[in-house]
C-alpha atoms as a PDB file:
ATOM      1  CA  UNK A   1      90.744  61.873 121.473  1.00  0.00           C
ATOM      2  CA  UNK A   2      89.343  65.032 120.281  1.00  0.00           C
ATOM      3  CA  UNK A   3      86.454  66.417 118.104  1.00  0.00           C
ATOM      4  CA  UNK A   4      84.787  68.887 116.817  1.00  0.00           C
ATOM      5  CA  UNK A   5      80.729  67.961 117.338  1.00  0.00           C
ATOM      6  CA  UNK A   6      78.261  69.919 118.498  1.00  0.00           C
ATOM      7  CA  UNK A   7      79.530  69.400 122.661  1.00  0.00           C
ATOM      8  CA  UNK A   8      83.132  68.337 121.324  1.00  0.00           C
ATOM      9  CA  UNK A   9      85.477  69.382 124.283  1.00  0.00           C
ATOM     10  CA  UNK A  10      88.743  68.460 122.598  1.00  0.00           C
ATOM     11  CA  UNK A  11      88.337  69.934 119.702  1.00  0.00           C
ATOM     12  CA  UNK A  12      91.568  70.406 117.602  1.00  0.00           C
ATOM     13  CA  UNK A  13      92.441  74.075 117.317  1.00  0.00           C
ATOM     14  CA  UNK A  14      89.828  75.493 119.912  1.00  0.00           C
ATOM     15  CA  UNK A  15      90.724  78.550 121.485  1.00  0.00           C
ATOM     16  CA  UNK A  16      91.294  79.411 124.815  1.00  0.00           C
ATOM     17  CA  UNK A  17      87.909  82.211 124.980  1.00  0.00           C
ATOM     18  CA  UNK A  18      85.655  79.026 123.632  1.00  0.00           C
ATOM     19  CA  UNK A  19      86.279  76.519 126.458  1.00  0.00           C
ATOM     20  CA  UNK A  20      84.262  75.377 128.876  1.00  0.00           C
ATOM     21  CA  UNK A  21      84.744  75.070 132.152  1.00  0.00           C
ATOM     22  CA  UNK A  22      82.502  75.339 135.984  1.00  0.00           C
ATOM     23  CA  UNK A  23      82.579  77.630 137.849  1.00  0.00           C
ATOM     24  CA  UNK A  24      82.809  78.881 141.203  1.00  0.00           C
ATOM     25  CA  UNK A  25      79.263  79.705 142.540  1.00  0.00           C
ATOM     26  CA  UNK A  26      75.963  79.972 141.507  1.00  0.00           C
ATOM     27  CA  UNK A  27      76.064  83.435 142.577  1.00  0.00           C
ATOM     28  CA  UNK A  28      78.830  84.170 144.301  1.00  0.00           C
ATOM     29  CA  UNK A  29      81.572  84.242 141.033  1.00  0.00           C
ATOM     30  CA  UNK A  30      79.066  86.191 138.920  1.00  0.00           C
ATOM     31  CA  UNK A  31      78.699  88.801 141.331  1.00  0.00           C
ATOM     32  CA  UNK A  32      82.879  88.730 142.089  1.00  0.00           C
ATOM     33  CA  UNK A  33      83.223  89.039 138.170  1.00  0.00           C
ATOM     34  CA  UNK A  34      81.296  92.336 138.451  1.00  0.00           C
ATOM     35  CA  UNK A  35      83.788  94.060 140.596  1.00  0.00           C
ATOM     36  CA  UNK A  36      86.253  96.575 138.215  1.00  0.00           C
ATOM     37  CA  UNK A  37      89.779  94.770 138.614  1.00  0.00           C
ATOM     38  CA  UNK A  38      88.564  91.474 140.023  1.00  0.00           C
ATOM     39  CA  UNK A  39      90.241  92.169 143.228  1.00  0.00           C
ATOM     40  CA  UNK A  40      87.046  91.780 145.152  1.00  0.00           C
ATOM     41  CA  UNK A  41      87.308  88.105 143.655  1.00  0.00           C
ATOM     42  CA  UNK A  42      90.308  87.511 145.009  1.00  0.00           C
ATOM     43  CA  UNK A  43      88.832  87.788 148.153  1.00  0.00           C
ATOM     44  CA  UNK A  44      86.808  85.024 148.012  1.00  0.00           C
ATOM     45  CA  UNK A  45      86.300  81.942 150.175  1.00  0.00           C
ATOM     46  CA  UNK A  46      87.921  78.746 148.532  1.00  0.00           C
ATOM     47  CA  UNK A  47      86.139  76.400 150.366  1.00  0.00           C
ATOM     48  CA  UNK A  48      87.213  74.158 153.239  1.00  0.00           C
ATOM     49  CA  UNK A  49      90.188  75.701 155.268  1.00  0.00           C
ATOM     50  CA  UNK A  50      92.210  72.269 155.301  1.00  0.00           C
ATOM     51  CA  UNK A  51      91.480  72.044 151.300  1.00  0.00           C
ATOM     52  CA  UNK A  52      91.733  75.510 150.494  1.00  0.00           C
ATOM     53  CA  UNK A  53      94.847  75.983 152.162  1.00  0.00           C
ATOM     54  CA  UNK A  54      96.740  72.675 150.490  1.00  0.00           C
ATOM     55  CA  UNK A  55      95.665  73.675 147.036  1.00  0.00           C
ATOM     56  CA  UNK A  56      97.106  77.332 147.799  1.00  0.00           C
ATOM     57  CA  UNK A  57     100.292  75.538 148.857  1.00  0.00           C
ATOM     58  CA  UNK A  58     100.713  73.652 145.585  1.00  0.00           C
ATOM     59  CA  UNK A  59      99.758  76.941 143.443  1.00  0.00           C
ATOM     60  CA  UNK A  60     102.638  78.551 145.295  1.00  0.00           C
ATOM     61  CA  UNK A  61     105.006  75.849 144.817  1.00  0.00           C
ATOM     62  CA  UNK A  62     104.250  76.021 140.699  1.00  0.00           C
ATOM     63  CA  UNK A  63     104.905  79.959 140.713  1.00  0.00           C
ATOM     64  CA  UNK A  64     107.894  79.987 142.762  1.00  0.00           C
ATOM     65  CA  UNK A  65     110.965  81.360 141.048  1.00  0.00           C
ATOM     66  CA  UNK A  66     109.328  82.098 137.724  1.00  0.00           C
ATOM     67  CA  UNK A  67     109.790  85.580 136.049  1.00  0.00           C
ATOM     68  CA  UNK A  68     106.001  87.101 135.969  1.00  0.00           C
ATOM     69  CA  UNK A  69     105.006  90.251 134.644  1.00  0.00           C
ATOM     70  CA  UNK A  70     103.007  92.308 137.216  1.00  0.00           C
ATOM     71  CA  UNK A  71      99.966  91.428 135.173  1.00  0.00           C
ATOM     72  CA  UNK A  72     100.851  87.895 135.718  1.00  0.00           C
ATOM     73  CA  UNK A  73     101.476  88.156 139.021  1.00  0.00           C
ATOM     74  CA  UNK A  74      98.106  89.392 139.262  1.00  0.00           C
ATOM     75  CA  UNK A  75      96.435  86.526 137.927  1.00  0.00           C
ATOM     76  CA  UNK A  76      99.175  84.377 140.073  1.00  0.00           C
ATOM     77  CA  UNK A  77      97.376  85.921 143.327  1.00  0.00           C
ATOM     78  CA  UNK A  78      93.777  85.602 141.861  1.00  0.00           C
ATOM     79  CA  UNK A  79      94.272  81.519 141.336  1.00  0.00           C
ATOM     80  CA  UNK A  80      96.190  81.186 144.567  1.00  0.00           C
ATOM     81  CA  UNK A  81      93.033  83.281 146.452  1.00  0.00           C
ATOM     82  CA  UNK A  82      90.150  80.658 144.579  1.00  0.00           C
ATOM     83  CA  UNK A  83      92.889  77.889 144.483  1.00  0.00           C
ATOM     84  CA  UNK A  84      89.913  75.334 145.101  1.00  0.00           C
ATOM     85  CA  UNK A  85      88.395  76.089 142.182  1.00  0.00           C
ATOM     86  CA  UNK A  86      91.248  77.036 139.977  1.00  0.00           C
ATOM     87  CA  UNK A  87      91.113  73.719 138.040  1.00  0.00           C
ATOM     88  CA  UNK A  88      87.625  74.543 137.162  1.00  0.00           C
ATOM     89  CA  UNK A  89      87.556  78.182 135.873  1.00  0.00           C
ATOM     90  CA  UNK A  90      88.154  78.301 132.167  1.00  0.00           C
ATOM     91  CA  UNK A  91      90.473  81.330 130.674  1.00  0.00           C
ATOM     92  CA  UNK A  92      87.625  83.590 130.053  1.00  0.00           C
ATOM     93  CA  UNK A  93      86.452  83.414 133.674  1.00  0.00           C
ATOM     94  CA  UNK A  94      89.914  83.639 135.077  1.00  0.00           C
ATOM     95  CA  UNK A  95      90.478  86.554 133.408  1.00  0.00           C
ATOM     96  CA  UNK A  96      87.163  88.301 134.669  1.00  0.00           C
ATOM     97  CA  UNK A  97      87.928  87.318 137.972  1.00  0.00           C
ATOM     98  CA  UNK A  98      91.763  88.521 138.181  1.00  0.00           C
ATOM     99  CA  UNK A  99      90.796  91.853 136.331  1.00  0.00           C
ATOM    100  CA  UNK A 100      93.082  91.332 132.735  1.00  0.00           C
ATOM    101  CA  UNK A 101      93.120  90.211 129.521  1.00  0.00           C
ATOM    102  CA  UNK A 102      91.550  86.438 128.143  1.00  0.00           C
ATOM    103  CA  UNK A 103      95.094  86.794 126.107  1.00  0.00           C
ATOM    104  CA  UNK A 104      96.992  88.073 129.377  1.00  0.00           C
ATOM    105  CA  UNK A 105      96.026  84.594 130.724  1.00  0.00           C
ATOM    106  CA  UNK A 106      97.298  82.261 127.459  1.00  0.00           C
ATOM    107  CA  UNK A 107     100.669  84.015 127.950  1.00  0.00           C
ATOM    108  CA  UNK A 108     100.606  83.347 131.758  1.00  0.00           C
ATOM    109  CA  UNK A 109     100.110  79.698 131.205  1.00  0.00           C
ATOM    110  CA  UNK A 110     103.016  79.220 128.812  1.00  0.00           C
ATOM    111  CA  UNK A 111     104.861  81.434 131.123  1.00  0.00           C
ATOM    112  CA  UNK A 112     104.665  78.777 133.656  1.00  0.00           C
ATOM    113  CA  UNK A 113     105.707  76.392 130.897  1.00  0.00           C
ATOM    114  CA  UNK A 114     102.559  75.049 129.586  1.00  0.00           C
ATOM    115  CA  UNK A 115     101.388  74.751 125.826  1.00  0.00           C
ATOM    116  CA  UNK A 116      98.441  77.217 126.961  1.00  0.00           C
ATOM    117  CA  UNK A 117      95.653  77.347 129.250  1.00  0.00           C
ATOM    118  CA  UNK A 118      93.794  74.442 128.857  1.00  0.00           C
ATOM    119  CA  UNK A 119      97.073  72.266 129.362  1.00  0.00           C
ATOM    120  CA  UNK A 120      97.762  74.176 133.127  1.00  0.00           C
ATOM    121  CA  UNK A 121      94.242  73.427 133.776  1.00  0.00           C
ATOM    122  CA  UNK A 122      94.722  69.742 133.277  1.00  0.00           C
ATOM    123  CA  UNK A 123      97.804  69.963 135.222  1.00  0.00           C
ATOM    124  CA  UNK A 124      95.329  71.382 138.129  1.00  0.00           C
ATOM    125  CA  UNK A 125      93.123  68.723 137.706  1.00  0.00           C
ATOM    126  CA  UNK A 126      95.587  65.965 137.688  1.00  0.00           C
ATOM    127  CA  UNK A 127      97.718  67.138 140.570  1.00  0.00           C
ATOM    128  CA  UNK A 128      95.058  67.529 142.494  1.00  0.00           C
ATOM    129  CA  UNK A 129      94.598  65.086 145.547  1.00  0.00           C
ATOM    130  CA  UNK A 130      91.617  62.877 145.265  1.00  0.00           C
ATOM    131  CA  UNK A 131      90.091  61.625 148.221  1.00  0.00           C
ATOM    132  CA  UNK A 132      90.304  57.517 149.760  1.00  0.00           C
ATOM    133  CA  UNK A 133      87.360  56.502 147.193  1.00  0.00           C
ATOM    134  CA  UNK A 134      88.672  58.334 143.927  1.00  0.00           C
ATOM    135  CA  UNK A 135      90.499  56.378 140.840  1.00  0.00           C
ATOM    136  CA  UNK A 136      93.850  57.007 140.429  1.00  0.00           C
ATOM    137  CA  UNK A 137      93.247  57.682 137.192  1.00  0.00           C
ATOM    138  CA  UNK A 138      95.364  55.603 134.622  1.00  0.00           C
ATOM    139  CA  UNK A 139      94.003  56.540 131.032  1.00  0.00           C
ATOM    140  CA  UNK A 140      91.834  58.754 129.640  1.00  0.00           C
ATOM    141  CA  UNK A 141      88.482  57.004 130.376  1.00  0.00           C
ATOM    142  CA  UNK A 142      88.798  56.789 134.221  1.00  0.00           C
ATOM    143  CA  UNK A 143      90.147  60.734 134.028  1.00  0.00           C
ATOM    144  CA  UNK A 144      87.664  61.698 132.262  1.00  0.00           C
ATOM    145  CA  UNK A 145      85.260  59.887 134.969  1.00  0.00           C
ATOM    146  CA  UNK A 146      87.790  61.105 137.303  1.00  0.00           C
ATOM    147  CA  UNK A 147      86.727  65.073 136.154  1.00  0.00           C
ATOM    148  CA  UNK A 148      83.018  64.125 136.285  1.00  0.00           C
ATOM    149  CA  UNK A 149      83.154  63.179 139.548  1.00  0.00           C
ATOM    150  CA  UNK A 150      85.625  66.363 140.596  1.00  0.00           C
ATOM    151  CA  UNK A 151      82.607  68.367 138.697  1.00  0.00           C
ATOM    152  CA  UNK A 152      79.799  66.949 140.682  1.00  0.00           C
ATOM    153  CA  UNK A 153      81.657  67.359 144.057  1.00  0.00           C
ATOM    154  CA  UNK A 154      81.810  71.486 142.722  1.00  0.00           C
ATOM    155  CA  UNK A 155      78.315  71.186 142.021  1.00  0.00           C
ATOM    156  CA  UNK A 156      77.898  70.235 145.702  1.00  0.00           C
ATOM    157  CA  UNK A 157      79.419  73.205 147.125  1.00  0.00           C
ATOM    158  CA  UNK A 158      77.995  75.091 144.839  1.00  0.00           C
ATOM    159  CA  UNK A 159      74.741  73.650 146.233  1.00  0.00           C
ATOM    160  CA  UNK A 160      75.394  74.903 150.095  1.00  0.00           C
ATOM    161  CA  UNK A 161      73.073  77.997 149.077  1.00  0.00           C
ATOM    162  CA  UNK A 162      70.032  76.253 148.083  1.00  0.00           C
ATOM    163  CA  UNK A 163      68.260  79.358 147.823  1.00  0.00           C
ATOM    164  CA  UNK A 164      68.695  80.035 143.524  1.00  0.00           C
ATOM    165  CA  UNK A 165      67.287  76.679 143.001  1.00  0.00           C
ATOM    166  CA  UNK A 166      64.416  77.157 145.714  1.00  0.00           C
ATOM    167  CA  UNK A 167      62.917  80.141 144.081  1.00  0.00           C
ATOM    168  CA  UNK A 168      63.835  78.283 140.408  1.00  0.00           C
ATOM    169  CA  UNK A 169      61.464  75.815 141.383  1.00  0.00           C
ATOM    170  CA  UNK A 170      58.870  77.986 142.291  1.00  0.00           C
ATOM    171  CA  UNK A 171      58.873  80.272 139.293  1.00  0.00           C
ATOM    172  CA  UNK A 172      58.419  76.596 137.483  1.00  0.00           C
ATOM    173  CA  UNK A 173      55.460  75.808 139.741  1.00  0.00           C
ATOM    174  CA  UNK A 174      53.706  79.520 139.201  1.00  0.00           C
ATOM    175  CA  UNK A 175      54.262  79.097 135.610  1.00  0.00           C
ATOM    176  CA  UNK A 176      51.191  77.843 133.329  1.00  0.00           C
ATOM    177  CA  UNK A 177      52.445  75.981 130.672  1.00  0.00           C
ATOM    178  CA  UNK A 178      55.913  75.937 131.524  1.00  0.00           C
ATOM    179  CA  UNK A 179      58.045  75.873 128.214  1.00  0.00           C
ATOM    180  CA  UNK A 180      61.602  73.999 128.357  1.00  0.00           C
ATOM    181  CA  UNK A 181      64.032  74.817 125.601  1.00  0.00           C
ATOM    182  CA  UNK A 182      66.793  72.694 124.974  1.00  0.00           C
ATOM    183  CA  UNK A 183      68.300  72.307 121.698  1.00  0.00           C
ATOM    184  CA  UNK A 184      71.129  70.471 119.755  1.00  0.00           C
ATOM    185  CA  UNK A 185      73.435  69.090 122.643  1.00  0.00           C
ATOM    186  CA  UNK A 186      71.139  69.860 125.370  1.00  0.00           C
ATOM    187  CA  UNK A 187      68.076  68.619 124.118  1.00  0.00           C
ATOM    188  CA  UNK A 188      68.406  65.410 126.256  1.00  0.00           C
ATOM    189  CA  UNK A 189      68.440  67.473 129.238  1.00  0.00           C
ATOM    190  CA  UNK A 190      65.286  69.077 128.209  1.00  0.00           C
ATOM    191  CA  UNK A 191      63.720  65.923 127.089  1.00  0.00           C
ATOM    192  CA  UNK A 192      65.133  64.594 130.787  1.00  0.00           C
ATOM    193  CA  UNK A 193      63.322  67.689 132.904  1.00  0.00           C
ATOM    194  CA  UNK A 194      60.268  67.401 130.868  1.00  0.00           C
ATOM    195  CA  UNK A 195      59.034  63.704 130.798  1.00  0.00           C
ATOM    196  CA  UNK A 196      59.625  63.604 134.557  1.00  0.00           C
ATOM    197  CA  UNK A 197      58.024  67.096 134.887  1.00  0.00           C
ATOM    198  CA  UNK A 198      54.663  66.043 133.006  1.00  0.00           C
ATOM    199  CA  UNK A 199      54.115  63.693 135.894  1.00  0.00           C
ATOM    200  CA  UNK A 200      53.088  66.491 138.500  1.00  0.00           C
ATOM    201  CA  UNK A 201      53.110  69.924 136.433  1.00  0.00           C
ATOM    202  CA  UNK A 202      50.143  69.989 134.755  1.00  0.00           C
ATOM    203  CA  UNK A 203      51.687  71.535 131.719  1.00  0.00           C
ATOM    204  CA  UNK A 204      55.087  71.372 130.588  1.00  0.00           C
ATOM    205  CA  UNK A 205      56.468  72.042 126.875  1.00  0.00           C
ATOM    206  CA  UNK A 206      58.809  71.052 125.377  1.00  0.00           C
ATOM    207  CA  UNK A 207      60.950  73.512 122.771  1.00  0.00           C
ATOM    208  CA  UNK A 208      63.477  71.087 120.980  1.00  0.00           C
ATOM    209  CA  UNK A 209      63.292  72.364 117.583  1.00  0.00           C
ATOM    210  CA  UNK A 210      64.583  75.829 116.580  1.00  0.00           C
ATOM    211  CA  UNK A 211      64.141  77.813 113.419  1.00  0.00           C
ATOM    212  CA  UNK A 212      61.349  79.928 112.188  1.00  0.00           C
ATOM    213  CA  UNK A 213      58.731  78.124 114.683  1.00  0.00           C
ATOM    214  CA  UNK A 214      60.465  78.663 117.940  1.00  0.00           C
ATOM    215  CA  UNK A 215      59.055  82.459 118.204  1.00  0.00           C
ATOM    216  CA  UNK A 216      55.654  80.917 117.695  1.00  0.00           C
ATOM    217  CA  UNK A 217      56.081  78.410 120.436  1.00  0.00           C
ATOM    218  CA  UNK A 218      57.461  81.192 122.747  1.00  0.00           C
ATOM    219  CA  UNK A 219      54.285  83.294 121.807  1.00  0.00           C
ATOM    220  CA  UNK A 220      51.761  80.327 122.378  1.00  0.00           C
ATOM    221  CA  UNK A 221      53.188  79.801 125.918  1.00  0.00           C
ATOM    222  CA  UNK A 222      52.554  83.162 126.763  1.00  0.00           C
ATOM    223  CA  UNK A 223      49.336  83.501 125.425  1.00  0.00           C
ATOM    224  CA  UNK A 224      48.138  80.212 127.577  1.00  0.00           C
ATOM    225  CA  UNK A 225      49.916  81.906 131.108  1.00  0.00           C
ATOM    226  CA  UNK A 226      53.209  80.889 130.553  1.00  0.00           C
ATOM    227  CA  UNK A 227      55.179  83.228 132.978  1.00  0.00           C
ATOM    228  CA  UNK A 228      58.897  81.465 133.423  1.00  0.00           C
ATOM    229  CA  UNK A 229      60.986  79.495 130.544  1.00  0.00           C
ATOM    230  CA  UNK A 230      63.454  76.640 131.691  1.00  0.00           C
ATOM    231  CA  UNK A 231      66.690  76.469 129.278  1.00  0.00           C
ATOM    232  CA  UNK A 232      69.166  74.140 129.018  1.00  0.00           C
ATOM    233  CA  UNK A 233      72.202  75.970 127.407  1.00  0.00           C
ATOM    234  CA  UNK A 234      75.629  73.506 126.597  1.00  0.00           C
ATOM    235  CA  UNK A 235      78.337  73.877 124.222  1.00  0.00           C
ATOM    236  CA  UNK A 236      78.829  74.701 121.322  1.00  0.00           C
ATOM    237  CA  UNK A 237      76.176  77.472 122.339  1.00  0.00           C
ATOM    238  CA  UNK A 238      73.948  77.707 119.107  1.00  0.00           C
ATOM    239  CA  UNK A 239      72.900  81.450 118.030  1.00  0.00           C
ATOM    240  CA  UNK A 240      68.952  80.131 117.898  1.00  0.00           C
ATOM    241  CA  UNK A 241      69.228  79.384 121.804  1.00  0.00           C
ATOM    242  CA  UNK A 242      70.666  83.402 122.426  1.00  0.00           C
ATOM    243  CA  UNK A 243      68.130  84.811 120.273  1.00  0.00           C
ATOM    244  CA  UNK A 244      65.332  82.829 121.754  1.00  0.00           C
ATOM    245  CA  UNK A 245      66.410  83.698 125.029  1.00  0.00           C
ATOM    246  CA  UNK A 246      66.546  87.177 124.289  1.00  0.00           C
ATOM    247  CA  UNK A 247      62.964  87.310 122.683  1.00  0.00           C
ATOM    248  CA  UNK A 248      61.539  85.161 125.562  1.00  0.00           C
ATOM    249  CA  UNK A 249      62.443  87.962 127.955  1.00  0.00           C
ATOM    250  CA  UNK A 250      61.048  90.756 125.981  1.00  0.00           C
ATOM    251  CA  UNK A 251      57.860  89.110 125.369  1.00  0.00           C
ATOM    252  CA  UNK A 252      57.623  89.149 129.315  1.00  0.00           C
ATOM    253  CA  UNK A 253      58.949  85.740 130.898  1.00  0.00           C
ATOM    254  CA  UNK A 254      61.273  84.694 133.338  1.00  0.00           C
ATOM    255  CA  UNK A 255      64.471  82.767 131.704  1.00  0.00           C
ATOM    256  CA  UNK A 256      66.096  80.227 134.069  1.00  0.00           C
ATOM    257  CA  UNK A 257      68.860  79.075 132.578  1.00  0.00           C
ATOM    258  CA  UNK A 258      71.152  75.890 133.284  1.00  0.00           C
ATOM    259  CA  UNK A 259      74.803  76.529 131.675  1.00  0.00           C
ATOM    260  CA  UNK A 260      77.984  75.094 131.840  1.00  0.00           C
ATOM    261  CA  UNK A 261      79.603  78.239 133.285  1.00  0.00           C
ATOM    262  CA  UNK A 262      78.008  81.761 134.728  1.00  0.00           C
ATOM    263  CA  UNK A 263      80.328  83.573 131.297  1.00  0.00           C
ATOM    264  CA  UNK A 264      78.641  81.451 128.701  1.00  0.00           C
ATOM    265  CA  UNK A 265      76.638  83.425 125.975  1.00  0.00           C
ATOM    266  CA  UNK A 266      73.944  83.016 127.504  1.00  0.00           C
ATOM    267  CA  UNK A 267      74.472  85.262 130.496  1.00  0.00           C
ATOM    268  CA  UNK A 268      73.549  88.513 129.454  1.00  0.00           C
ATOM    269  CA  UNK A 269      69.795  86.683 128.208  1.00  0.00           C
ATOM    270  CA  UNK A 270      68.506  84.724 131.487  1.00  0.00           C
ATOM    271  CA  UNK A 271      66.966  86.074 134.715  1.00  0.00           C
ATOM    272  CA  UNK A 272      68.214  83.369 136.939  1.00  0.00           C
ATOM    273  CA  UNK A 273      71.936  81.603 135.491  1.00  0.00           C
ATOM    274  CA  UNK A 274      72.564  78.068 137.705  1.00  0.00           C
ATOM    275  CA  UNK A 275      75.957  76.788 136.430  1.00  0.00           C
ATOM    276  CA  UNK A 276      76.856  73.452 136.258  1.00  0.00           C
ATOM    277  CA  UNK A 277      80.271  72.048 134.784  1.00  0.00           C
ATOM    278  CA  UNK A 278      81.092  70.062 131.982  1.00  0.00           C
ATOM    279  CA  UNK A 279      83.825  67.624 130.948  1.00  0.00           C
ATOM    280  CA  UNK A 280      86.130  68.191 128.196  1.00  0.00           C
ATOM    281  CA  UNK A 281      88.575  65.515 128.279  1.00  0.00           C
ATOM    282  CA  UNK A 282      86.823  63.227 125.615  1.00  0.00           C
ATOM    283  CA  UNK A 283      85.458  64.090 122.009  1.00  0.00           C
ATOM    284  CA  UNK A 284      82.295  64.866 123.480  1.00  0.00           C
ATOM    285  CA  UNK A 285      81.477  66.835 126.784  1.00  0.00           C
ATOM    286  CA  UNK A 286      80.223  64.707 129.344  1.00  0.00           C
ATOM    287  CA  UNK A 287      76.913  66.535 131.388  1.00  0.00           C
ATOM    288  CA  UNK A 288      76.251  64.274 134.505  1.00  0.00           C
ATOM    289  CA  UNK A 289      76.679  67.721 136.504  1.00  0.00           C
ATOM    290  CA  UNK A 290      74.169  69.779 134.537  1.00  0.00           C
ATOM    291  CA  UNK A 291      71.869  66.569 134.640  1.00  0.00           C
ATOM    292  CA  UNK A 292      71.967  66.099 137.996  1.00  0.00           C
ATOM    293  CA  UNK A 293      70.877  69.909 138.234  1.00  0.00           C
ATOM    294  CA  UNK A 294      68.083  69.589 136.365  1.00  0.00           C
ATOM    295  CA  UNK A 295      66.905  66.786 138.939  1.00  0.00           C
ATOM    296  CA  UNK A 296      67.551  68.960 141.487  1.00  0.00           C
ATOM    297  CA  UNK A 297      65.485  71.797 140.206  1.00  0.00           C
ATOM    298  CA  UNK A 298      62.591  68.736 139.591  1.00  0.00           C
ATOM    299  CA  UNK A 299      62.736  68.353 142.972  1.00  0.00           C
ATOM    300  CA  UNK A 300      62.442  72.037 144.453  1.00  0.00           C
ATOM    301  CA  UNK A 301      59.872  72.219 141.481  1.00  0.00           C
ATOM    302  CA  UNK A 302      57.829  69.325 143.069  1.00  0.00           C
ATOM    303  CA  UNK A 303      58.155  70.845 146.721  1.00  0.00           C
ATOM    304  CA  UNK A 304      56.547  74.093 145.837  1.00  0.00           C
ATOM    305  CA  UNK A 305      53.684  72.122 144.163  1.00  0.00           C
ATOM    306  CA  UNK A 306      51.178  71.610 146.465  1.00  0.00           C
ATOM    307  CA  UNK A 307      49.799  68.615 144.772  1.00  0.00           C
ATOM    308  CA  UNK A 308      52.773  66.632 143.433  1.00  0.00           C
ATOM    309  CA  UNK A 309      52.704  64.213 146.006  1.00  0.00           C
ATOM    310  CA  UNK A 310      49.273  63.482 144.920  1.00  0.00           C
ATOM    311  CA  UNK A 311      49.905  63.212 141.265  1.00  0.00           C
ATOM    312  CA  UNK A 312      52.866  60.607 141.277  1.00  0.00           C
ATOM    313  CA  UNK A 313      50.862  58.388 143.831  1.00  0.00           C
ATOM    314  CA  UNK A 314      47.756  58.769 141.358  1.00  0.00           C
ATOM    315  CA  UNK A 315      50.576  57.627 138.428  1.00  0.00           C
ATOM    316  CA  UNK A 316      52.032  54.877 140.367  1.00  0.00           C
ATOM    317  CA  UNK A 317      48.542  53.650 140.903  1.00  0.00           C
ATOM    318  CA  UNK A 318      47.294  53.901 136.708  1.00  0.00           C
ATOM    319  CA  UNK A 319      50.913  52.281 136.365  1.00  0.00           C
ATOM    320  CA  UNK A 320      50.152  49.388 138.481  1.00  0.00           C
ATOM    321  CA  UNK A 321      46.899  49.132 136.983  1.00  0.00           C
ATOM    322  CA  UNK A 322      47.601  48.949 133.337  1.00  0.00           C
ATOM    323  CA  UNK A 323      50.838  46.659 134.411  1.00  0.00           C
ATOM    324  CA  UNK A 324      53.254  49.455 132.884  1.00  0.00           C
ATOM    325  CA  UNK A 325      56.378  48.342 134.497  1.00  0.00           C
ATOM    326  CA  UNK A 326      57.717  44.619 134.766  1.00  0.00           C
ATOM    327  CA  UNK A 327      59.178  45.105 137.917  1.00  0.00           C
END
């Protein structure tokens, strides 16, 4: 099923240069995408040598005795080089990594035989061996769990270097008020960071509305000692979220921004970009990946508070005293 909502990942006539997709590293594909040609990307770990090396193998096996262009071949050797995380890397980042064209890469795809990109990537994703606990997924429900839980297990390797999220965490601990923006599809990851936030930063806001106001907002943080800005950033990426990105920094604050891949829009407007994957195989993206992220960066938040520990016990104990929870 497809659609065309505000996080639709399906939607009917999307383009190759507006999908989503993860990507490779927190840091290590941004940097890799900076290199003139991409070659420097191509040299790249892919992971674990057993994994790394059977994914290569079945890359190889899908070029072998096709007619490429040299251009093609080009982005042949770039997917076989990051063949662990080929399924993952929409056309846009492909293309920055292998040095060529978002175009160049439509035409590879149906080279290969493929309606375009996003069908080759599917074929990635479904040829791709699952380990002894996975679903062998039958319909599109359990593949589209099936891709969540491929996402999460990128997140995780992602998560090796912990150091991005360690100094996230303490630019949200340093930062008095610390505003969270989040709007349309990734308000509820906002919402999510900030009611668990309020229960050991002393003050966390919450920007869910855009418009005219949002400036304001941005302004008032400031003005109280506001020094960092938490964003969640999904698809469709709405214009208020770039622009309010871009004025946050000029007014003097630290953007850390949670994205669905290190080429979104939002790139070129945050300090600190930690990318987390999203599904696209049903009308609306799933997000567990970004979610879980935005625990993650609760938790490094709470270890460089020096008094977190103390707050939740002193919650826990008003909680038990007013009988807030049943359980």
């Amino acid at each position: 099923m497809s659609g065309d909502g505000d996080n639709g990942g399906g939607a009917a006539g999307a383009t190759d240069a507006v999908e989503v997709a993860g990507v490779a590293g927190v840091a290590g594909v941004v940097k890799a995408a900076e290199v003139p040609g991409g070659d420097a990307a191509a040299e790249a770990p892919v992971g674990g040598a057993a994994g790394g090396d059977a994914a290569a193998a079945r890359l190889q096996r899908l070029f072998e005795g096709r007619r490429l262009t040299p251009t093609q071949r080009r982005i042949a050797h770039c997917m076989v080089r990051r063949a662990a995380d080929a399924p993952f890397l929409s056309s846009v980042e492909l293309a920055e990594l292998a040095g060529v064209s978002q175009p160049s890469v439509t035409r590879f795809a149906v080279a290969l035989g493929f309606d375009g990109y996003p069908a080759l990537r599917r074929h990635l994703r479904d040829t791709a061996p699952t380990g002894p606990d996975a679903i062998a997924a039958a319909n599109e429900y359990q593949q589209a769990v099936q891709a969540e839980i491929d996402n999460l297990r990128h997140l995780a390797a992602v998560l090796a270097d912990p150091e991005p999220v360690v100094r996230a965490g303490q630019l949200f601990a340093a930062s008095r008020p610390l505003p969270v923006l989040g709007l349309r599809a990734a308000t509820a990851q906002a919402a999510g960071f900030v009611y668990f936030a309020r229960k050991v930063h002393p003050d966390v806001r919450l920007l869910d509305e855009g418009g005219s106001l949002l400036a304001d907002r941005i302004d008032a943080a400031v003005r109280a000692g506001a020094s960092a800005l938490l964003c969640f950033a999904l698809p469709r990426h709405p214009r208020e979220v770039v622009e309010a990105l871009e004025y946050a920094r000029a007014v003097g604050l630290t953007v850390v921004t949670v994205a669905d891949s290190a080429f979104a829009p939002v790139a070129h407007h945050t300090d600190l970009l930690l990318p987390a994957p999203v599904g696209t195989g049903l009308a609306f993206d799933t997000v567990c990946a970004p979610m879980l992220l935005g625990r993650v960066l609760l938790e490094a938040m709470c270890d460089a508070l020096p008094d977190a520990q103390a707050r939740l016990e002193e919650f826990d104990a008003k909680a038990a005293a007013r009988g807030l929870f049943v359980e």
